[in-house]
N, C-alpha and C. Protein backbone atom coordinates (compact mmCIF):
# COMPACT_ATOMS: atom_id res chain seq x y z
N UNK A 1 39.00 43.28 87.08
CA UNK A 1 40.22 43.06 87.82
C UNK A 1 40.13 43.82 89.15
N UNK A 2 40.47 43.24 90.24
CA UNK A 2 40.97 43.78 91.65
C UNK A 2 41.29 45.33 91.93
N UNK A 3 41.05 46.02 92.52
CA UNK A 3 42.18 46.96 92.77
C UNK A 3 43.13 46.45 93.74
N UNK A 4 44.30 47.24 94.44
CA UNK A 4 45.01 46.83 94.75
C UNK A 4 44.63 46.88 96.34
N UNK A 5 44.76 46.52 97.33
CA UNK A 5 44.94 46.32 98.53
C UNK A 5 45.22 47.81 99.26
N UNK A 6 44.10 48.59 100.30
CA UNK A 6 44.16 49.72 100.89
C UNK A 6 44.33 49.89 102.24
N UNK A 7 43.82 49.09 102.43
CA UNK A 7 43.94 48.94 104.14
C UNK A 7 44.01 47.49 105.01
N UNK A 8 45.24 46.94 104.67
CA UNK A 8 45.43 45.73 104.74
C UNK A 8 45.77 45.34 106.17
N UNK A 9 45.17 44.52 106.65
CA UNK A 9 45.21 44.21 107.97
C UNK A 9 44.25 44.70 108.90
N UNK A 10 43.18 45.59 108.17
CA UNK A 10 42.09 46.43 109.14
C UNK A 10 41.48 45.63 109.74
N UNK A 11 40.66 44.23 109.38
CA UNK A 11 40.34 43.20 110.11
C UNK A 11 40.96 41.93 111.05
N UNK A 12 42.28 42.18 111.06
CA UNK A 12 43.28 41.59 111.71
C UNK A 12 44.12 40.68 111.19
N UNK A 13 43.94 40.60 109.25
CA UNK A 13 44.64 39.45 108.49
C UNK A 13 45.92 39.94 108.53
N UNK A 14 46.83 38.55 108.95
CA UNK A 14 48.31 38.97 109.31
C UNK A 14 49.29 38.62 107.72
N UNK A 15 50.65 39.25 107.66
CA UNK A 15 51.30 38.76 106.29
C UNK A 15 51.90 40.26 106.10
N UNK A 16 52.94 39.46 104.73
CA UNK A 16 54.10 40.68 103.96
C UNK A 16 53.06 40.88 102.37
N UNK A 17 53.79 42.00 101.81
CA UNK A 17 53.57 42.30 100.49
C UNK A 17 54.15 40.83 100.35
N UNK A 18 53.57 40.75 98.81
CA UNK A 18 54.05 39.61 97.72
C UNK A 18 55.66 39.65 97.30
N UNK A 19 56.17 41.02 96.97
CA UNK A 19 57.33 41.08 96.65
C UNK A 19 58.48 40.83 97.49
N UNK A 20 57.92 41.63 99.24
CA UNK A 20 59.02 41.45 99.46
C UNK A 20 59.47 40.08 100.07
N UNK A 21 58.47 39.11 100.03
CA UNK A 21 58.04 37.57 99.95
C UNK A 21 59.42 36.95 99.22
N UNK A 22 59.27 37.68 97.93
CA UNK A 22 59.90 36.97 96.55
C UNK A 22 61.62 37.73 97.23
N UNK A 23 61.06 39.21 97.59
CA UNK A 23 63.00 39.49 97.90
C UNK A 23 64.10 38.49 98.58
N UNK A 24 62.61 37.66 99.84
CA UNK A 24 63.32 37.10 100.85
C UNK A 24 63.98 36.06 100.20
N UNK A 25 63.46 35.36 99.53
CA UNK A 25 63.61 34.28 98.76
C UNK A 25 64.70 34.50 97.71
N UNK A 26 64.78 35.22 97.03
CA UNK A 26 65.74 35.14 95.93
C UNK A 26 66.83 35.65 97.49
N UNK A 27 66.85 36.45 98.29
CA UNK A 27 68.19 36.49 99.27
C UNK A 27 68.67 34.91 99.77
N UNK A 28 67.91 34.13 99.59
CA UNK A 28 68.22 32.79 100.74
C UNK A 28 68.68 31.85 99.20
N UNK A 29 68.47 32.46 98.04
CA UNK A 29 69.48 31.39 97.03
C UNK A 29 70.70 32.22 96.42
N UNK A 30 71.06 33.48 97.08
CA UNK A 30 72.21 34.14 96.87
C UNK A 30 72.99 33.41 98.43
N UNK A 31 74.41 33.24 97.75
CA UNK A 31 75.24 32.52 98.84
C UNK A 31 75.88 33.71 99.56
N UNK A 32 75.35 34.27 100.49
CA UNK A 32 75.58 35.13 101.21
C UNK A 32 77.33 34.73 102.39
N UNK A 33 77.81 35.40 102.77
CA UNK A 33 78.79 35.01 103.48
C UNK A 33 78.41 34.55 105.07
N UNK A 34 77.72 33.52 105.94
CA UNK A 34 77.56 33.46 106.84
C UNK A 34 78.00 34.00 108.18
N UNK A 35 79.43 34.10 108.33
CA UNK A 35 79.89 35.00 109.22
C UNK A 35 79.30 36.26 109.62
N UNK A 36 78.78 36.33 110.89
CA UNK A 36 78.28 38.10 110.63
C UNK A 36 79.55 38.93 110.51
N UNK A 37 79.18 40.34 110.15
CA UNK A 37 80.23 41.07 109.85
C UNK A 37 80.53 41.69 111.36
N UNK A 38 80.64 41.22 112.57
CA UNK A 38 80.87 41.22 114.06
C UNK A 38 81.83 40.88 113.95
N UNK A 39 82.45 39.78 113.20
CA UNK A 39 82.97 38.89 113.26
C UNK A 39 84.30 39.16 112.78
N UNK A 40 85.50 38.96 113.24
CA UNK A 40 86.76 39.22 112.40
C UNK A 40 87.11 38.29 110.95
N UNK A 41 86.81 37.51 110.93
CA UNK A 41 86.49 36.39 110.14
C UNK A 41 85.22 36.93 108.92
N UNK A 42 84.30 37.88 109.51
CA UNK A 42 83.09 37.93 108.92
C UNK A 42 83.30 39.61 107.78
N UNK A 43 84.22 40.15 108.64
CA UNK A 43 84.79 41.44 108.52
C UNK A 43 85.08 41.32 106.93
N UNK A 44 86.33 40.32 107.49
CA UNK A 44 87.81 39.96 106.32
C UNK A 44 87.04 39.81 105.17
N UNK A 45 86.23 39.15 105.26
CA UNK A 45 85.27 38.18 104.11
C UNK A 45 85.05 39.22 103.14
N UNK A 46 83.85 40.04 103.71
CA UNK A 46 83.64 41.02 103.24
C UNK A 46 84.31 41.91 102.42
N UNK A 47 85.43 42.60 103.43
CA UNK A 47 86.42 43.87 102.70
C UNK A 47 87.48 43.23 101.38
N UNK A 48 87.41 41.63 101.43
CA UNK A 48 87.87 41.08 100.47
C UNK A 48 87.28 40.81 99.21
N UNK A 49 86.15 41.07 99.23
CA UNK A 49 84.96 40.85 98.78
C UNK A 49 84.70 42.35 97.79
N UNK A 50 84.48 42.99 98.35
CA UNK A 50 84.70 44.19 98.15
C UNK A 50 85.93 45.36 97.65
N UNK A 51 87.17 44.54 97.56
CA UNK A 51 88.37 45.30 97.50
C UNK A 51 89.08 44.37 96.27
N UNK A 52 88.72 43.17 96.12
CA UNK A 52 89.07 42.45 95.44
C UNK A 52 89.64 42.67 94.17
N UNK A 53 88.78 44.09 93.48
CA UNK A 53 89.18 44.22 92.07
C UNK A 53 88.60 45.92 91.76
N UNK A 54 89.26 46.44 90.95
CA UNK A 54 89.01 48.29 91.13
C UNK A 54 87.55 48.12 90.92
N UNK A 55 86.97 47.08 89.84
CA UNK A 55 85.28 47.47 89.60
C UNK A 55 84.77 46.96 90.67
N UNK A 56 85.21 45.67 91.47
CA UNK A 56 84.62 45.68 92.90
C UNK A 56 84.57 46.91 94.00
N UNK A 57 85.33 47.44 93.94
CA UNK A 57 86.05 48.73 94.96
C UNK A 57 84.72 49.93 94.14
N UNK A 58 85.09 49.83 92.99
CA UNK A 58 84.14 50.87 92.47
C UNK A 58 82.45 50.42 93.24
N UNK A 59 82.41 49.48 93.05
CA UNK A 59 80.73 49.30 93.24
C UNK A 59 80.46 49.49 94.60
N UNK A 60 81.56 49.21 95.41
CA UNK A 60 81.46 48.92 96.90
C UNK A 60 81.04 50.59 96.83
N UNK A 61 82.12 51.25 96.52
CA UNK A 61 82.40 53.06 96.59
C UNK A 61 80.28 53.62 96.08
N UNK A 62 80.29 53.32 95.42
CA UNK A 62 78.78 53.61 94.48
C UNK A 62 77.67 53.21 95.49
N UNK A 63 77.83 51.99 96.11
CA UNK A 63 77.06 51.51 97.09
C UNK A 63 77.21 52.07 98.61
N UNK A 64 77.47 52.98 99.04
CA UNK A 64 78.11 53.71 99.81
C UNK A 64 78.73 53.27 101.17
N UNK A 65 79.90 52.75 100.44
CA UNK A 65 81.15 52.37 101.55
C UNK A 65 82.08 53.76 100.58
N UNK A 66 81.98 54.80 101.96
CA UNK A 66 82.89 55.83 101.58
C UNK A 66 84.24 55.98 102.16
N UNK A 67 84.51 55.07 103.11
CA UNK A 67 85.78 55.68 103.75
C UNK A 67 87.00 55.56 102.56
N UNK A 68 88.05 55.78 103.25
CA UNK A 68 89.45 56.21 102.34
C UNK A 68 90.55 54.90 102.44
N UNK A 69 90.94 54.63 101.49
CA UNK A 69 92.10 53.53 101.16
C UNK A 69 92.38 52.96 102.25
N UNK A 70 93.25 54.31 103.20
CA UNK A 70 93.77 53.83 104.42
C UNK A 70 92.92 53.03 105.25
N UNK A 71 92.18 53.67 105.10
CA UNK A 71 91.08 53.12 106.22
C UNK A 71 90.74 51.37 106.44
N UNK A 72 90.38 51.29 104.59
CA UNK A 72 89.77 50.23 104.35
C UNK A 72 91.41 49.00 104.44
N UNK A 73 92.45 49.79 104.34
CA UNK A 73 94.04 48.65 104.51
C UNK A 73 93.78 48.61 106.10
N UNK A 74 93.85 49.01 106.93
CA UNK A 74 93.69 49.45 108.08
C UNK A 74 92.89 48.32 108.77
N UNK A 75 91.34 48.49 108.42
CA UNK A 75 90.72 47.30 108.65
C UNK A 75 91.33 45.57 107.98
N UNK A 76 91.51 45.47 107.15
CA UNK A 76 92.39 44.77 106.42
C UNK A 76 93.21 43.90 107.46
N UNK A 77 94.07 44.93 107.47
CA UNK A 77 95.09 44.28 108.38
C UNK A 77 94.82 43.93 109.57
N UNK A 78 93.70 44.57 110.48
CA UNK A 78 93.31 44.16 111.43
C UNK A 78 93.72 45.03 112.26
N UNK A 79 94.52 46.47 111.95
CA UNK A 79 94.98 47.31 112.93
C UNK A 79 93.89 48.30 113.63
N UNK A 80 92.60 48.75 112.83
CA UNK A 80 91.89 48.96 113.90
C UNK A 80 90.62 47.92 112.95
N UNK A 81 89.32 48.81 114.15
CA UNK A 81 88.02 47.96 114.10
C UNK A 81 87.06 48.95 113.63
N UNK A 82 86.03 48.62 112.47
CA UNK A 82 85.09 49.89 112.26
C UNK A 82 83.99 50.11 112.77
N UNK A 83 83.69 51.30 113.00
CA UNK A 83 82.63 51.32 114.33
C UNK A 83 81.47 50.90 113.57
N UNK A 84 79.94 50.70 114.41
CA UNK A 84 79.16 50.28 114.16
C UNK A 84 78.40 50.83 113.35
N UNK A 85 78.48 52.14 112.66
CA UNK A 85 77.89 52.39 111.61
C UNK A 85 78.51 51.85 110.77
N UNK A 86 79.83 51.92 110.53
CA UNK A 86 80.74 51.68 109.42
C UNK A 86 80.50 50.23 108.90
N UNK A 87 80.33 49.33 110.20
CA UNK A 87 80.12 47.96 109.73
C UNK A 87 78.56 47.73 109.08
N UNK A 88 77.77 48.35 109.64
CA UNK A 88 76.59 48.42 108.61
C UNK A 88 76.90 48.77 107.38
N UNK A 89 77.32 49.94 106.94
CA UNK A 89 77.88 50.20 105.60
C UNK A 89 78.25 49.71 105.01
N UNK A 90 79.10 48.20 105.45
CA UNK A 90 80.03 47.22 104.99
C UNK A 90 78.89 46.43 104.19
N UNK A 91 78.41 45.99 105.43
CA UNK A 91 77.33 45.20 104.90
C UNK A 91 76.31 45.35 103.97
N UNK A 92 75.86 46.74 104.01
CA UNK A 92 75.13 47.17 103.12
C UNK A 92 75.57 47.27 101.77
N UNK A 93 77.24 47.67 101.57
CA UNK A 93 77.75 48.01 100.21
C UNK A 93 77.89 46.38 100.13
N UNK A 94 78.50 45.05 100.79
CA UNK A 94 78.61 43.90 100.60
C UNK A 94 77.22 43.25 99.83
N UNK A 95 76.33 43.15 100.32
CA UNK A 95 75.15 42.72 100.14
C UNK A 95 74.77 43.59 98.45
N UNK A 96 74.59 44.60 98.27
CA UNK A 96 73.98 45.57 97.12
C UNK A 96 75.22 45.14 96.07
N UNK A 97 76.33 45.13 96.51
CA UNK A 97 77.21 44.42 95.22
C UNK A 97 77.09 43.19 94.90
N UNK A 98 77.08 42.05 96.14
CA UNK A 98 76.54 40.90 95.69
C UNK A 98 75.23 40.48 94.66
N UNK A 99 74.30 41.26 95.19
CA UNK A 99 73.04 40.82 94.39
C UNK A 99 73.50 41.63 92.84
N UNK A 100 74.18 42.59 92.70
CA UNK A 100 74.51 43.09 91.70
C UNK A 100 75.18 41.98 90.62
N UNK A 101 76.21 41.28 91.02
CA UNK A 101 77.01 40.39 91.10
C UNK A 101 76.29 39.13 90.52
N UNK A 102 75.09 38.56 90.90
CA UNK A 102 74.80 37.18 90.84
C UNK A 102 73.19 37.23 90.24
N UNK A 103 73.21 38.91 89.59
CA UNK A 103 71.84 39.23 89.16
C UNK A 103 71.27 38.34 88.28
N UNK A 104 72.15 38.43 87.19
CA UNK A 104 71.95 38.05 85.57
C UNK A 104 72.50 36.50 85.66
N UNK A 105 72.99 35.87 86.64
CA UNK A 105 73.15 34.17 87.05
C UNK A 105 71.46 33.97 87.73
N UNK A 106 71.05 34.40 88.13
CA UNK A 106 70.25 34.24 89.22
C UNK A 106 69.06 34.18 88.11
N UNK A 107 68.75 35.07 87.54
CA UNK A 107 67.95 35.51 86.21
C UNK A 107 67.86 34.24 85.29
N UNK A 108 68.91 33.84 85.09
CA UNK A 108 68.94 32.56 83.99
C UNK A 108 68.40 31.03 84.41
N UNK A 109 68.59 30.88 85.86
CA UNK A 109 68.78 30.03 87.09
C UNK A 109 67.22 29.71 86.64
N UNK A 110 66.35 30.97 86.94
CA UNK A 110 65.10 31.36 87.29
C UNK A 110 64.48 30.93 85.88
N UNK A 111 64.73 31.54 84.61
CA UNK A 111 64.19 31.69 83.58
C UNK A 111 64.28 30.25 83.05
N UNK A 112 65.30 29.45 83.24
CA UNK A 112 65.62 27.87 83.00
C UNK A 112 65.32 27.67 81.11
N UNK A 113 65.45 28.76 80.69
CA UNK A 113 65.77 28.43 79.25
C UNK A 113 64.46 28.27 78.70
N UNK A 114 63.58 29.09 79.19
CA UNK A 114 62.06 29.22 78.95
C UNK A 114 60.76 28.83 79.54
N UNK A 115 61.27 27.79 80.42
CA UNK A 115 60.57 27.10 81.35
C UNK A 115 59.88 27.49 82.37
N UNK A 116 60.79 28.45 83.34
CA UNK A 116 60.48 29.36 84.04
C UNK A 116 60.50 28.71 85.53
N UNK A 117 60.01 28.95 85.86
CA UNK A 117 59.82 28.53 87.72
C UNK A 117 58.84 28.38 88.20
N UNK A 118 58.57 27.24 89.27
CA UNK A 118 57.23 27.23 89.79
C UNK A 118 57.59 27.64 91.19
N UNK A 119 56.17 28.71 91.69
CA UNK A 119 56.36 29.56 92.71
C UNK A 119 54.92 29.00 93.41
N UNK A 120 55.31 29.12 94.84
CA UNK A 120 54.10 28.52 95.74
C UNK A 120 53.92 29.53 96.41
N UNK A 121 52.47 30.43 96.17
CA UNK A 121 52.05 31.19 97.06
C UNK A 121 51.03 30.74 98.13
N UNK A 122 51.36 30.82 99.62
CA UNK A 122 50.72 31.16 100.56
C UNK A 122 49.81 31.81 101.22
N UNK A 123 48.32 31.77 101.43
CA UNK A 123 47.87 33.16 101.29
C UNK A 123 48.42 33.32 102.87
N UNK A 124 47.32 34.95 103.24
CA UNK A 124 47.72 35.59 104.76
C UNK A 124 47.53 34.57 105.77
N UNK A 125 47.50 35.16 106.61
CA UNK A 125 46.64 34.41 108.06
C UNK A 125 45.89 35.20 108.25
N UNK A 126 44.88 34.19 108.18
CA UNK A 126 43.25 35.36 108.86
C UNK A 126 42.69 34.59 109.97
N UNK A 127 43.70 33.86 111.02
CA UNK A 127 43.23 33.42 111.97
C UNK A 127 42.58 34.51 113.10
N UNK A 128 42.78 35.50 112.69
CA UNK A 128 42.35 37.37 113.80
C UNK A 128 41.42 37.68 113.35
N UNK A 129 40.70 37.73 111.90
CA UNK A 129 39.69 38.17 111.24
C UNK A 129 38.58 37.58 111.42
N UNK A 130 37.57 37.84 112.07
CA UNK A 130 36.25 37.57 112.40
C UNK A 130 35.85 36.69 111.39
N UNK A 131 34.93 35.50 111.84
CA UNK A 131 34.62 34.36 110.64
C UNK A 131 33.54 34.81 109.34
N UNK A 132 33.14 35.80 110.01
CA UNK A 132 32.19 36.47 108.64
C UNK A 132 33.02 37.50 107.75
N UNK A 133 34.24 37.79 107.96
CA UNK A 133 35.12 38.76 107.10
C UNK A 133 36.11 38.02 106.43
N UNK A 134 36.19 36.55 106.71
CA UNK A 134 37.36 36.17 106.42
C UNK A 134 36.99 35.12 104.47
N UNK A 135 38.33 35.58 104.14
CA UNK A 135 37.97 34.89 102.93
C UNK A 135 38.40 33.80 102.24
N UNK A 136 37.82 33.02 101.30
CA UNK A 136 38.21 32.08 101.11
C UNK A 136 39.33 31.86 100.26
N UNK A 137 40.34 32.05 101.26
CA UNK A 137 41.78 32.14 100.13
C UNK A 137 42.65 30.48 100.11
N UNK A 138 43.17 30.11 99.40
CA UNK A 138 43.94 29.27 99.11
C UNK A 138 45.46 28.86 98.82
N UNK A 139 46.07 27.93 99.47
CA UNK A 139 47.60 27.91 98.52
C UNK A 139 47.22 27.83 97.04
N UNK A 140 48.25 28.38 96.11
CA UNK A 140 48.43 28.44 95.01
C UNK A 140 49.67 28.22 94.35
N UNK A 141 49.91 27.78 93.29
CA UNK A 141 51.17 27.68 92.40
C UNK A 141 50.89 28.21 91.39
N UNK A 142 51.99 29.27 90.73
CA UNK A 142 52.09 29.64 89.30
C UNK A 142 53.69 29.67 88.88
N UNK A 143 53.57 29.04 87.52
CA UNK A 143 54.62 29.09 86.94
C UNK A 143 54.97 30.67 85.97
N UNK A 144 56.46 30.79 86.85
CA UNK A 144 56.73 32.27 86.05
C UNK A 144 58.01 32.26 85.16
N UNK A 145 57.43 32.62 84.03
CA UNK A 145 58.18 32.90 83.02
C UNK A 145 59.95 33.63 82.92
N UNK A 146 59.21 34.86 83.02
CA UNK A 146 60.14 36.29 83.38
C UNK A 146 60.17 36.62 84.27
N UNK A 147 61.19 36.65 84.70
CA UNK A 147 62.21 36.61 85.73
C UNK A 147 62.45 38.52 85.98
N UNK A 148 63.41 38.69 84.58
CA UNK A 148 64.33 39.30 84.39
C UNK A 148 63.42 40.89 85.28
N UNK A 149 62.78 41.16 85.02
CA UNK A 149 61.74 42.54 86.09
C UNK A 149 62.15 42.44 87.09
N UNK A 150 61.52 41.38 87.76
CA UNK A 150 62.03 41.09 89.38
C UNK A 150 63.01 40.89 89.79
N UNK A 151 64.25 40.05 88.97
CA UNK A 151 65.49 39.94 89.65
C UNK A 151 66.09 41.62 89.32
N UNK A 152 66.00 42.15 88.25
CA UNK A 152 66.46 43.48 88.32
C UNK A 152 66.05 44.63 89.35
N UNK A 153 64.88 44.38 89.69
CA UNK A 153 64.69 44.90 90.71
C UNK A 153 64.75 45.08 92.06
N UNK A 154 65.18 43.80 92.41
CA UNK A 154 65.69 43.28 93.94
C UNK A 154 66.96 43.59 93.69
N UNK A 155 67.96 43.66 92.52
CA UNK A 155 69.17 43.99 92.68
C UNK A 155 69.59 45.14 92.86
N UNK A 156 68.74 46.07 92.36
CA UNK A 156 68.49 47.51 92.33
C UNK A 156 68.18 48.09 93.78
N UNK A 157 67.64 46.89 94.49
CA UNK A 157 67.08 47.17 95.90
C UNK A 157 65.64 48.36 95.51
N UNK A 158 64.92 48.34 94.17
CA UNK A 158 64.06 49.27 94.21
C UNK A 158 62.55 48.60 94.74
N UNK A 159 61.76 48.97 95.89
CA UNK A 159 60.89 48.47 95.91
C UNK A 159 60.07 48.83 95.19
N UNK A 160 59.36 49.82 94.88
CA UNK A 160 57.96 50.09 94.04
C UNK A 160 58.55 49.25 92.52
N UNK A 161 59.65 49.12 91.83
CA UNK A 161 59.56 48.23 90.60
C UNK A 161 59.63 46.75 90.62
N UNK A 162 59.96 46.56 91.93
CA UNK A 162 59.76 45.18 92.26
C UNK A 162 58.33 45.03 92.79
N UNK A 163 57.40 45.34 93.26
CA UNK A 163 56.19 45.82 93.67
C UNK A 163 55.62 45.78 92.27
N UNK A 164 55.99 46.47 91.20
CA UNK A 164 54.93 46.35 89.88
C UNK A 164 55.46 45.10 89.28
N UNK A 165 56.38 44.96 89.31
CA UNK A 165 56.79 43.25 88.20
C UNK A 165 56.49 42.09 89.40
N UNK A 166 56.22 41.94 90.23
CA UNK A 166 55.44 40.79 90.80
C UNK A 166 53.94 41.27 90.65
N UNK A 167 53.60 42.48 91.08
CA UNK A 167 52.14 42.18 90.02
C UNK A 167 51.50 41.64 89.25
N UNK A 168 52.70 41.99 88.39
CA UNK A 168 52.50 42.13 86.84
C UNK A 168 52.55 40.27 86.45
N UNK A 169 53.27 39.47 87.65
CA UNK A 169 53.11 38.32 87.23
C UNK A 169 52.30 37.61 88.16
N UNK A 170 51.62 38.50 89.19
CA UNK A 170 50.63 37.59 89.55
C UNK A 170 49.24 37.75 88.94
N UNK A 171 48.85 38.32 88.37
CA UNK A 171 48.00 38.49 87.28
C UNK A 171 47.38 37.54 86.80
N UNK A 172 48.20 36.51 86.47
CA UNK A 172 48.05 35.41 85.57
C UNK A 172 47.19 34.24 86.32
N UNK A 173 47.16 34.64 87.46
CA UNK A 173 46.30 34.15 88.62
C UNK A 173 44.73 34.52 88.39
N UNK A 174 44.39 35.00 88.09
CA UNK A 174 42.83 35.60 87.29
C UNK A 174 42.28 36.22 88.05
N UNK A 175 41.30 36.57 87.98
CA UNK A 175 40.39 37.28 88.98
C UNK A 175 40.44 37.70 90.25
N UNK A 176 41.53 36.29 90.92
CA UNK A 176 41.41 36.60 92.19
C UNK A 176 42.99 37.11 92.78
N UNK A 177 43.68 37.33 91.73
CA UNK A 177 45.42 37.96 91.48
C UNK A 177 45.38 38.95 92.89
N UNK A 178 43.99 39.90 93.44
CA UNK A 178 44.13 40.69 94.62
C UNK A 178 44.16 40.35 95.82
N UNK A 179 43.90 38.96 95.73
CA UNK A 179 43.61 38.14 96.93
C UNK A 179 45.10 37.70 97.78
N UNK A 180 46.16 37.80 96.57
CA UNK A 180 47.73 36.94 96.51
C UNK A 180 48.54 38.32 96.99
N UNK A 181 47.90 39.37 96.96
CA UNK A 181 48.84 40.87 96.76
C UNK A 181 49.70 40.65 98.09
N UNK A 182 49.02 40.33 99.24
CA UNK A 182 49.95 39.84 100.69
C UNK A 182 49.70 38.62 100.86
N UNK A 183 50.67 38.20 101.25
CA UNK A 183 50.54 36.47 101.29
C UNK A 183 51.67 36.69 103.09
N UNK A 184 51.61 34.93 103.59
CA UNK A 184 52.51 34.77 104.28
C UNK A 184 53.81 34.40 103.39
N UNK A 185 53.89 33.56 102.93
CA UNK A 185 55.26 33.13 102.57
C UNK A 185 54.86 32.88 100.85
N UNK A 186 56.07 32.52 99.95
CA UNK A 186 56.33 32.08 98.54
C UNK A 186 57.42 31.48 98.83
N UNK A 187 57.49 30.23 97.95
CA UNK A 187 58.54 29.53 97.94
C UNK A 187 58.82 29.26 96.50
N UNK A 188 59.86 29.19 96.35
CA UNK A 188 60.80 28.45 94.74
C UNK A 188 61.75 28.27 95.24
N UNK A 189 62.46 27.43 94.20
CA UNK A 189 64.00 27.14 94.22
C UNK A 189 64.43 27.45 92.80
N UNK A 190 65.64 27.38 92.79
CA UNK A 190 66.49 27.55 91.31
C UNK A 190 67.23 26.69 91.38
C-alpha cells in the first residue's frame, strides 16, 4: 500500500486534498440560504434560523454566536447592523448548525438503504509537471457504502477525521488509492 502524499505539488501537479473535495460537495447538496448575510434579507434569514427554537439558540450559542438577547432582538428588528466580525460569526454559527441539522438526512440520502453512492474522482492536473514526472492517473468511480464517518465529520467541521474516513474509503481503489489522495474535483449526488 501507498504511503500517503509528502510533498505534493513539488513538481508542479495542481489540486485539493480528497476530503476537502467531498466537503465541497456534500456543502452544494445542503440547501444553504442564498442571500449573503450582507444582505438584510440574508441577515433575517439567518438570525431566524438560528433563534428559531431554545435548542436552535443553544447550538447557535455552542457554535460561537456569543452576543446577548438584546443584541440578537436588536438585529432582528432591524434597529441596528452587526459589524463585520459579528456577521461572520453569524455565518459561521448559521452554517455549523445547519450541517449539524441535515447531518443524519444527508447520511441516509448518501447511504440509500445500503446501496451507497457512486462518487467520480478526478485526478490532479499535471499539466506543470514535466512529461517524464508525470503520471499515469485516471478518472475513476467508486461506489461508497458508509457514509456515516464522513458526513459526521464535515458536520463536526473536523478535518483530520474527515481526512482519515475518506481514506479509509478510498482504499478500495487498490494499489493505486495514493494516486486519488489529491484530486481536482469529486462529484456525487444524493
Amino acid at each position: 500500500m501507498p504511503e500517503r502524499t509528502l510533498e505534493f505539488g513539488l513538481y508542479g501537479a495542481r489540486g485539493i486534498k480528497g476530503h476537502q473535495a467531498v466537503a465541497r460537495q456534500l456543502d452544494a447538496l445542503v440547501d444553504y440560504i442564498t442571500s449573503p448575510p450582507t444582505t438584510r434579507r440574508g441577515l433575517a434569514a439567518r438570525l431566524h434560523y438560528l433563534t428559531r427554537t431554545p435548542h436552535a439558540l443553544a447550538a447557535a450559542r455552542a457554535a460561537g454566536l456569543t452576543v446577548t438577547d438584546r443584541t440578537l432582538k436588536a438585529w432582528l428588528d432591524g434597529a441596528r447592523r452587526p459589524s463585520n466580525a459579528n456577521l461572520a460569526r453569524v455565518e459561521d454559527a448559521y452554517r455549523t448548525v445547519r450541517r449539524h441539522n441535515v447531518a443524519r438526512h444527508l447520511s441516509a440520502r448518501l447511504h440509500r438503504a445500503g446501496r451507497g453512492t457512486r462518487v467520480e474522482i478526478h485526478p490532479v492536473n499535471q499539466s506543470g509537471v514535466e512529461r517524464p514526472r508525470q503520471r499515469a492517473v485516471e478518472y475513476r468511480t467508486l461506489n461508497i457504502r458508509h457514509w456515516e464517518a464522513i458526513v459526521d465529520a464535515w458536520a463536526a467541521g473536523d478535518e483530520q477525521a474527515m481526512d482519515d474516513a475518506w481514506v479509509e474509503q478510498i482504499v478500495d481503489l487498490g494499489s493505486q488509492w495514493g494516486q486519488y489522495e489529491y484530486v481536482t474535483n469529486i462529484g456525487f449526488a444524493a
